[in-house]
N, C-alpha and C. Protein backbone atom coordinates (compact mmCIF):
# COMPACT_ATOMS: atom_id res chain seq x y z
N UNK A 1 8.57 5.17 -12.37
CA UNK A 1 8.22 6.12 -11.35
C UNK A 1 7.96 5.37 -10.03
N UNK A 2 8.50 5.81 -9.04
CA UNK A 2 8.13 5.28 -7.70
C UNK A 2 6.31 4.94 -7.11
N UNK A 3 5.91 6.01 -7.23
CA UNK A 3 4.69 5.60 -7.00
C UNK A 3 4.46 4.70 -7.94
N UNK A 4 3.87 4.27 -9.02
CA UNK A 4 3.58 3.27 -9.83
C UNK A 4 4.19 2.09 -9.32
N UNK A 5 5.29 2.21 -9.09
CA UNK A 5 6.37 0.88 -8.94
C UNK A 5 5.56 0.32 -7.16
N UNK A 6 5.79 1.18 -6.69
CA UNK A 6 4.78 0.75 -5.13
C UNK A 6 3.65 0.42 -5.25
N UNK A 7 2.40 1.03 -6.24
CA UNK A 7 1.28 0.65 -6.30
C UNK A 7 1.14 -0.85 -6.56
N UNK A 8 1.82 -1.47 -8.02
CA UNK A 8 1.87 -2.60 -8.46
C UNK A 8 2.57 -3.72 -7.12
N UNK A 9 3.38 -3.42 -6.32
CA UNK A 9 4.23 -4.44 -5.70
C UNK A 9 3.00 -4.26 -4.32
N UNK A 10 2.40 -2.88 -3.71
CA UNK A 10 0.99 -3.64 -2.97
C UNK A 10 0.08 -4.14 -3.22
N UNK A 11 -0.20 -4.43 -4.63
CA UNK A 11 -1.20 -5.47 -5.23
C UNK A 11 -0.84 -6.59 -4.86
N UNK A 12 0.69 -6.77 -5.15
CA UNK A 12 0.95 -8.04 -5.42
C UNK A 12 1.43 -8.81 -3.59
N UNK A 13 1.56 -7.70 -3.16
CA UNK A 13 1.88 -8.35 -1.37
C UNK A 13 0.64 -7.72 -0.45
N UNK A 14 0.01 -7.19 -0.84
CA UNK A 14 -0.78 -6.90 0.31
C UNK A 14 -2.56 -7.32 0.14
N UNK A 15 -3.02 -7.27 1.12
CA UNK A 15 -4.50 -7.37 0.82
C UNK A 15 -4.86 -5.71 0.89
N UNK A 16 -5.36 -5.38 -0.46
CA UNK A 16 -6.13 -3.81 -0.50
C UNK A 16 -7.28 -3.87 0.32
N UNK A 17 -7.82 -4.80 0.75
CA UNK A 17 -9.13 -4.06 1.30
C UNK A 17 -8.86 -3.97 2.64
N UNK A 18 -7.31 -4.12 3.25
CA UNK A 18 -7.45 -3.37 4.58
C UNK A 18 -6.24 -2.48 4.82
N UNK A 19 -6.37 -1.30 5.52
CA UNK A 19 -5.75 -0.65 5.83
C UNK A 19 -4.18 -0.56 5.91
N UNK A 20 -3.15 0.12 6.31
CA UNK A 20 -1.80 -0.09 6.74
C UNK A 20 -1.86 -0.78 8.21
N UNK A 21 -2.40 -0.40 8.66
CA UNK A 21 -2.31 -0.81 10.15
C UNK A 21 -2.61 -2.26 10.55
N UNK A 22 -3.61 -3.03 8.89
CA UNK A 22 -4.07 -4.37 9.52
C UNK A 22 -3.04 -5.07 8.54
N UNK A 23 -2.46 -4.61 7.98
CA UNK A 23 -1.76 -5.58 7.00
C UNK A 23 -0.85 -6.32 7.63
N UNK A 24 -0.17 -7.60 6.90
CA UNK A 24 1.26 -8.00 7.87
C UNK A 24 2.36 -7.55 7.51
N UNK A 25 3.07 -7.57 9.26
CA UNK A 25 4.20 -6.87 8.61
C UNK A 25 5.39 -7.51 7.82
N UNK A 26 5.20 -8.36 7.46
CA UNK A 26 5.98 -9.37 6.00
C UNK A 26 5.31 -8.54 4.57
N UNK A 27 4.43 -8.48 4.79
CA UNK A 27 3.88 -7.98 3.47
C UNK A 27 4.08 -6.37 3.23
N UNK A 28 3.91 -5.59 4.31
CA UNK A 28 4.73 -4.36 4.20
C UNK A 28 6.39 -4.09 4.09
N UNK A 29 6.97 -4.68 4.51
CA UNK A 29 8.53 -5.06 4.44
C UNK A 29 8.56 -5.78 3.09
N UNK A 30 7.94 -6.59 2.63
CA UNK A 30 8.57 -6.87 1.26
C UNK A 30 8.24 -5.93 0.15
N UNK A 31 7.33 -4.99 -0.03
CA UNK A 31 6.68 -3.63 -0.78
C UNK A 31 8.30 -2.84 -0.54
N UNK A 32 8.53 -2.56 1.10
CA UNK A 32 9.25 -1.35 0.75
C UNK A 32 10.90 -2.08 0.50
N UNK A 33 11.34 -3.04 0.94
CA UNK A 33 12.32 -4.01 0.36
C UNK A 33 12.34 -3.89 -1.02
N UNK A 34 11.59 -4.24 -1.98
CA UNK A 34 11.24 -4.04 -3.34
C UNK A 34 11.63 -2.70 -3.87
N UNK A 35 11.18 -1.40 -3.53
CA UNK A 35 11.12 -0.37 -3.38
C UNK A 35 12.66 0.04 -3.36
N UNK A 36 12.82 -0.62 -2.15
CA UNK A 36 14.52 0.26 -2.20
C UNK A 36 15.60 -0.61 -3.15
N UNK A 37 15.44 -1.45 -3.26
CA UNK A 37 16.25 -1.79 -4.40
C UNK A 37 16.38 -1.74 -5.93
N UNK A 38 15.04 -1.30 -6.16
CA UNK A 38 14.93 -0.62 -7.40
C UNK A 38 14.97 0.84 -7.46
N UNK A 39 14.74 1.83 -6.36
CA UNK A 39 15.28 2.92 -6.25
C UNK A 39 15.64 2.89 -5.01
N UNK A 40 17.40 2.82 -4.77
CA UNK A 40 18.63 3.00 -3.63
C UNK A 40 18.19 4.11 -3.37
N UNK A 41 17.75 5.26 -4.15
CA UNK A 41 18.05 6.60 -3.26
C UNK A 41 16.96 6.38 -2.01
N UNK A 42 16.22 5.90 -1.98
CA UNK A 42 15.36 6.26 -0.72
C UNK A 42 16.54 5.72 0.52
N UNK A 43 16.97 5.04 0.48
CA UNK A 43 18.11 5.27 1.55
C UNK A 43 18.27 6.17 1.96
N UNK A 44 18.45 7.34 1.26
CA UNK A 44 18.75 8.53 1.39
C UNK A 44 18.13 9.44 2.72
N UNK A 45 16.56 8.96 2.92
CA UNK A 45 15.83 9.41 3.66
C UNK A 45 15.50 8.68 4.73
N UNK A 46 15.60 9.39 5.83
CA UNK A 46 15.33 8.65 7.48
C UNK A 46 13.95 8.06 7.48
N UNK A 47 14.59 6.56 7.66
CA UNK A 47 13.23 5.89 7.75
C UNK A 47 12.54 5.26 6.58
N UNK A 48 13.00 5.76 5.56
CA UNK A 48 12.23 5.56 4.20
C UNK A 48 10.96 5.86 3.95
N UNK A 49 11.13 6.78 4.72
CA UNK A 49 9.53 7.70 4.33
C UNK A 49 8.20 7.56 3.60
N UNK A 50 9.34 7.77 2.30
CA UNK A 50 8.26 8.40 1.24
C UNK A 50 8.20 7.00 1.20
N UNK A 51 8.31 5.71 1.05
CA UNK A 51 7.64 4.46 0.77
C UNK A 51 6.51 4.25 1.24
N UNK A 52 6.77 4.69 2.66
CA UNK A 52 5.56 4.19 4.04
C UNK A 52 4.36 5.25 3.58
N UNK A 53 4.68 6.57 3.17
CA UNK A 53 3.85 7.48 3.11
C UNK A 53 3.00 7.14 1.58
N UNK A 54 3.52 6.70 0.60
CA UNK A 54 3.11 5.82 -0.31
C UNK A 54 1.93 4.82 -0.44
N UNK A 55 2.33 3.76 0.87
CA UNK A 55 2.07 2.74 1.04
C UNK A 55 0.45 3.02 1.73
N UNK A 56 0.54 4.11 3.06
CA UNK A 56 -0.53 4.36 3.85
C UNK A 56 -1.70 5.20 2.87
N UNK A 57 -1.03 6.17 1.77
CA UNK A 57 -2.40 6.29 0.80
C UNK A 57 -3.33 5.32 0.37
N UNK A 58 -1.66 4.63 -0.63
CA UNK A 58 -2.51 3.60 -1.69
C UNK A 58 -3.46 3.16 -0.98
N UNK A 59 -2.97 1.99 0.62
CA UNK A 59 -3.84 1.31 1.27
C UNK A 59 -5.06 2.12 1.57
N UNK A 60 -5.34 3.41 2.19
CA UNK A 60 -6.02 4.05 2.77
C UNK A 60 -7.62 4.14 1.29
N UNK A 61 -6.93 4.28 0.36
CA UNK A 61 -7.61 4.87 -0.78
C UNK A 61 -8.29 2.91 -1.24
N UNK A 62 -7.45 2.47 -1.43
CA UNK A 62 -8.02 1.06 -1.67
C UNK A 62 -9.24 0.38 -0.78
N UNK A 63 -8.69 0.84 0.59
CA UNK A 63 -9.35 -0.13 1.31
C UNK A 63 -11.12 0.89 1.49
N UNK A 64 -10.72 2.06 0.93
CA UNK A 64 -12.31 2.60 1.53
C UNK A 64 -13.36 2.55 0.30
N UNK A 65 -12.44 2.48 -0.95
CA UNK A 65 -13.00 2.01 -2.22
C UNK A 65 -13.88 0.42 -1.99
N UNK A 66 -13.02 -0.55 -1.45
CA UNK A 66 -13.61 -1.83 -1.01
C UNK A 66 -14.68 -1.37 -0.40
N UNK A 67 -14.82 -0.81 0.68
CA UNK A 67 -15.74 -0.41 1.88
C UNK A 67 -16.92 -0.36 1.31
N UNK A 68 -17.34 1.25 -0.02
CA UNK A 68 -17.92 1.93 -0.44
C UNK A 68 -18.02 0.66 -1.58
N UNK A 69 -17.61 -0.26 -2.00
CA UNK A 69 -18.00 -1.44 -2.85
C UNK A 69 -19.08 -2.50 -1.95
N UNK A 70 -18.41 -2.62 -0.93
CA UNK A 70 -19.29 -3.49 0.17
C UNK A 70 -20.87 -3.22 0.63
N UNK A 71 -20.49 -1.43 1.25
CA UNK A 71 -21.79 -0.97 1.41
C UNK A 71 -22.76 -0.86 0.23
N UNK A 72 -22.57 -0.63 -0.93
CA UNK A 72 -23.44 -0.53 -2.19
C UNK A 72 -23.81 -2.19 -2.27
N UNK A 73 -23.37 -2.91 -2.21
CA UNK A 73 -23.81 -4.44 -2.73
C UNK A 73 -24.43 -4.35 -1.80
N UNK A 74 -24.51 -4.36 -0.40
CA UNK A 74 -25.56 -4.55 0.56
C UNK A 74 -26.19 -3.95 0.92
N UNK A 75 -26.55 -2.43 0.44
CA UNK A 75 -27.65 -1.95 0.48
C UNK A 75 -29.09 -2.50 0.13
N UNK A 76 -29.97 -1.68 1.01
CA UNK A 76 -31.45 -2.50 0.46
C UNK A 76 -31.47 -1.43 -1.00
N UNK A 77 -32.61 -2.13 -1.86
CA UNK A 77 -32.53 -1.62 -3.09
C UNK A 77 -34.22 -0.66 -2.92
């Protein structure tokens, strides 16, 4: 499945605890590189969309999980 297949390959190229916007763009280009060659059809779609749209969850959802990990450890008790 695509999503799955994207989740595992931004583990493996990106840093989760920051956003789409701070990541590099080597490390986003090799996710959706990955992506389209194991499923060609996204070719199909202008831009490759659904990768990027993929990509900006996972990150979005990862990185606020970190956040909400960060703020709890440093809370006063």
């Amino acid at each position: 499945m695509l999503r799955d297949f994207v989740h595992r390959s931004i583990d493996s190229h990106c840093d989760t605890s920051k956003s789409k916007s701070s990541q590099k763009l080597a490390a986003l280009n090799s996710v959706e590189t990955e992506a389209v060659v194991q499923f060609p059809e996204l070719n199909d779609y202008m831009g490759r969309w659904p990768v990027g749209d993929l990509i900006q969850m996972q990150l979005k959802n990862l990185s606020a999980k970190e956040r909400q990990r960060h703020a709890k450890k440093n809370s006063p008790k």
